[in-house]
N, C-alpha and C. Protein backbone atom coordinates (compact mmCIF):
# COMPACT_ATOMS: atom_id res chain seq x y z
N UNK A 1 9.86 -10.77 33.64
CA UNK A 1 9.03 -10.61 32.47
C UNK A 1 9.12 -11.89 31.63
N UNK A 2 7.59 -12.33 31.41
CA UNK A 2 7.63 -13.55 30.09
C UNK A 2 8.55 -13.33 28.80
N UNK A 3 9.31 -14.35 28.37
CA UNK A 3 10.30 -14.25 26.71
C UNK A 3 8.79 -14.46 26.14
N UNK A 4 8.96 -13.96 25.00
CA UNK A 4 8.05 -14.20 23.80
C UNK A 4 8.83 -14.80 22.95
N UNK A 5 8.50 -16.26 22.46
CA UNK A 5 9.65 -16.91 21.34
C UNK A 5 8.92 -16.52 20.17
N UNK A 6 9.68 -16.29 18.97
CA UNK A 6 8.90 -16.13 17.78
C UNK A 6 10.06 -17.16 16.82
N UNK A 7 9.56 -18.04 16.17
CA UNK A 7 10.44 -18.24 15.34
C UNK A 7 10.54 -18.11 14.07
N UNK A 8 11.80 -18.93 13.27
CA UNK A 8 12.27 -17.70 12.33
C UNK A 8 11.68 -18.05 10.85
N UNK A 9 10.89 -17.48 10.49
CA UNK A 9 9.94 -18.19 8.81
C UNK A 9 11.17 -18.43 8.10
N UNK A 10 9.96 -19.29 7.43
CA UNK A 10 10.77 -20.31 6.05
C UNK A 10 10.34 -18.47 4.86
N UNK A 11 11.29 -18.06 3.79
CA UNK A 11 11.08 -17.52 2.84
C UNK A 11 9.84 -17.39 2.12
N UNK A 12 9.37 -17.01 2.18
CA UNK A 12 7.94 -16.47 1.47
C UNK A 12 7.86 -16.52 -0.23
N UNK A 13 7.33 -16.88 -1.04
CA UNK A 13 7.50 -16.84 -1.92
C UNK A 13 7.76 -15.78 -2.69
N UNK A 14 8.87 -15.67 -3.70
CA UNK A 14 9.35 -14.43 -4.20
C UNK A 14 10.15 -13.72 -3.66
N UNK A 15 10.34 -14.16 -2.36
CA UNK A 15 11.89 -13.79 -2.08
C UNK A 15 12.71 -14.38 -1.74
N UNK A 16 13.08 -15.26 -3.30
CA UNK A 16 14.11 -16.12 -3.96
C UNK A 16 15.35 -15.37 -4.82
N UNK A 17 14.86 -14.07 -4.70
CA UNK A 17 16.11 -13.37 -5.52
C UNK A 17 15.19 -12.76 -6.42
N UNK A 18 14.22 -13.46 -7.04
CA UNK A 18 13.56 -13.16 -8.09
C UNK A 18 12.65 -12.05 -8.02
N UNK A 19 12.02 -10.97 -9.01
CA UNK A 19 11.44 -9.63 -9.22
C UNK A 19 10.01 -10.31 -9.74
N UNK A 20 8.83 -9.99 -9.62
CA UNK A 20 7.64 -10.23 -10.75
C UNK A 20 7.77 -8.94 -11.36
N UNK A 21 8.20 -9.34 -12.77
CA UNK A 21 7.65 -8.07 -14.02
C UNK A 21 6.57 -8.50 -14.92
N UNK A 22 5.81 -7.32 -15.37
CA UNK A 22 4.87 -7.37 -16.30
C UNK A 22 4.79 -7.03 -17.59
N UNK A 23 4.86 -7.71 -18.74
CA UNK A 23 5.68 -7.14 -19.65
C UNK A 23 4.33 -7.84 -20.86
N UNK A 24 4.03 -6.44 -21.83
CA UNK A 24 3.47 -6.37 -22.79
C UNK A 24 3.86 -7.31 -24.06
N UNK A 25 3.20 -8.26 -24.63
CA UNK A 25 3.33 -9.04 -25.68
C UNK A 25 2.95 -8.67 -27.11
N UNK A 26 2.99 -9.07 -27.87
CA UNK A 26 2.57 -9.38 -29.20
C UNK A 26 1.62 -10.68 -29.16
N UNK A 27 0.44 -10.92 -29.60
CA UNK A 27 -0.35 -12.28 -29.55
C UNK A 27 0.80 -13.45 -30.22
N UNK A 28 1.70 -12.82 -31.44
CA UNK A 28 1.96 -13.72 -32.21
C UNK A 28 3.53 -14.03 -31.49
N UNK A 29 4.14 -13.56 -30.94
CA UNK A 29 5.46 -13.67 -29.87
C UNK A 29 5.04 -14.48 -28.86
N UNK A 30 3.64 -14.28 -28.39
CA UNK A 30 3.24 -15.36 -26.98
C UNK A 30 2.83 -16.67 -27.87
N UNK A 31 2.19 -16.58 -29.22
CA UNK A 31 2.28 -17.82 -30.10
C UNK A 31 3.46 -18.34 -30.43
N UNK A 32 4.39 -17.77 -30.18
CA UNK A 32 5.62 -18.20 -30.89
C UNK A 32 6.10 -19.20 -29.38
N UNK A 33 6.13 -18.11 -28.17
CA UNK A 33 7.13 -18.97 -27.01
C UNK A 33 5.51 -19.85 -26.49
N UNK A 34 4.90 -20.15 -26.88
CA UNK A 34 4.05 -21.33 -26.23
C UNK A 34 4.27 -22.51 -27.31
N UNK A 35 4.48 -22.43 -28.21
CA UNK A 35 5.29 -23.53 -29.37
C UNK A 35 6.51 -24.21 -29.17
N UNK A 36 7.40 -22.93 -28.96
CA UNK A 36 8.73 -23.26 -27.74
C UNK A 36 8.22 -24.50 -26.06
N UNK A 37 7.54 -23.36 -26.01
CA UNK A 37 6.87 -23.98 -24.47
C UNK A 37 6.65 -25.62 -24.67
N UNK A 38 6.20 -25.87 -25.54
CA UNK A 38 5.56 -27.08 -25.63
C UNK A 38 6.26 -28.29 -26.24
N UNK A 39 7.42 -27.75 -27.25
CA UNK A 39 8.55 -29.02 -27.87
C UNK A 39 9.41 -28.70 -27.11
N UNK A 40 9.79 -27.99 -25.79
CA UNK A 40 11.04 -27.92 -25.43
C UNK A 40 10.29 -28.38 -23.41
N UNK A 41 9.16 -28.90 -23.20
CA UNK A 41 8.59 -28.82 -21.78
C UNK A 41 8.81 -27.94 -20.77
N UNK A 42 9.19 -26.54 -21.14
CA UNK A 42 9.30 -25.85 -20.14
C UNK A 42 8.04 -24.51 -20.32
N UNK A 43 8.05 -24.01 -19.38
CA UNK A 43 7.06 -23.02 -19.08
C UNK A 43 7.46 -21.92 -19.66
N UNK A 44 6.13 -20.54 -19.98
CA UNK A 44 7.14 -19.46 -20.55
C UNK A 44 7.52 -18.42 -19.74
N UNK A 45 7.71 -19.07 -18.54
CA UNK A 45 8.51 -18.38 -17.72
C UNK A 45 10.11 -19.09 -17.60
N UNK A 46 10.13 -19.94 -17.69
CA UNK A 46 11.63 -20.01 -17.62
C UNK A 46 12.26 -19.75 -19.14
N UNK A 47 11.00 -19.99 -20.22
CA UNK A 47 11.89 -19.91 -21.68
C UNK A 47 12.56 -18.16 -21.42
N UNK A 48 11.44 -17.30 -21.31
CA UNK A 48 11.43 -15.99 -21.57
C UNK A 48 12.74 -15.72 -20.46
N UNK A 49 13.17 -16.76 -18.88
CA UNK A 49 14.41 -16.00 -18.39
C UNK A 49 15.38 -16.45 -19.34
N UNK A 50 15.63 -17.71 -19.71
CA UNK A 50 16.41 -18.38 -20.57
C UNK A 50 16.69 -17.20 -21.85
N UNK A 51 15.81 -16.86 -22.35
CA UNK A 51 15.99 -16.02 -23.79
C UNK A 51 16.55 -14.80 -23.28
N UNK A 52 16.17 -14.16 -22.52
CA UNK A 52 16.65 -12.74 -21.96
C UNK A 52 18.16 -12.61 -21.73
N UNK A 53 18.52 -13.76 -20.75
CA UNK A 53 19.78 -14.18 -19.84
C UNK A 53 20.40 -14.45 -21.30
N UNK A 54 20.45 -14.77 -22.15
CA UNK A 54 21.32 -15.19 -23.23
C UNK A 54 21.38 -14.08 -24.33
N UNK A 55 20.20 -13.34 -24.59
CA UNK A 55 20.26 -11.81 -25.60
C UNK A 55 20.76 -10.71 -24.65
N UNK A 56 21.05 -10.94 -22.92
CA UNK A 56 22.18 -10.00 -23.24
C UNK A 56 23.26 -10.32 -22.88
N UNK A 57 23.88 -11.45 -22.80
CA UNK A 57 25.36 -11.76 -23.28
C UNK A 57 25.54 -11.41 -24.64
N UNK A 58 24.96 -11.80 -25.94
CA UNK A 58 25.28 -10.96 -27.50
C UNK A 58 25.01 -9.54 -27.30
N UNK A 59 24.42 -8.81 -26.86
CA UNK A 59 23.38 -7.89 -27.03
C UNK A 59 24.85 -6.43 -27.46
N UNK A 60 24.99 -5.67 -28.67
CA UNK A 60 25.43 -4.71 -28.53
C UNK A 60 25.22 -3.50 -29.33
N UNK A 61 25.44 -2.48 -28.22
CA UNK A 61 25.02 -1.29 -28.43
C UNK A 61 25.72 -0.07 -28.96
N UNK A 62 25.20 0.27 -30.29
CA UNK A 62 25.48 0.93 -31.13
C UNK A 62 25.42 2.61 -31.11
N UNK A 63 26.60 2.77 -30.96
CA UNK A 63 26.42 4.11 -30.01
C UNK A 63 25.86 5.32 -31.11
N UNK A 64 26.42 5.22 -32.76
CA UNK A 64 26.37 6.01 -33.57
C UNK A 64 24.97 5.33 -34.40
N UNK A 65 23.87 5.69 -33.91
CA UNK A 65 22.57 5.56 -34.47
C UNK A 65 22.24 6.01 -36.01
């Protein structure tokens, strides 16, 4: 019987570890990180992982509301 070679793909995009989420704004919050975006040269995709990844290292939760 003929081998069939198949070989082995390069990673596909997005499966880098990374999730696509979709996440609801405020006009004036997407005004705010495109201001960011723009004196700091990064996209608001890396600001928004940057901001996340760092509010929850502080982040704490208050059990008695």
């Amino acid at each position: 019987m003929k081998e069939i070679n198949i070989s082995v793909k390069n990673p596909r995009r997005g499966d880098d570890g990374h999730k696509i989420l979709s996440v609801r704004m405020k006009d004036e919050t997407i005004g705010k990180l495109d201001l960011l975006s723009a004196e700091t040269n990064r996209s608001r995709n890396e600001l928004i992982n940057i901001l996340v990844e760092e509010a929850i290292k502080i982040v704490k939760i208050d059990r008695n509301p």
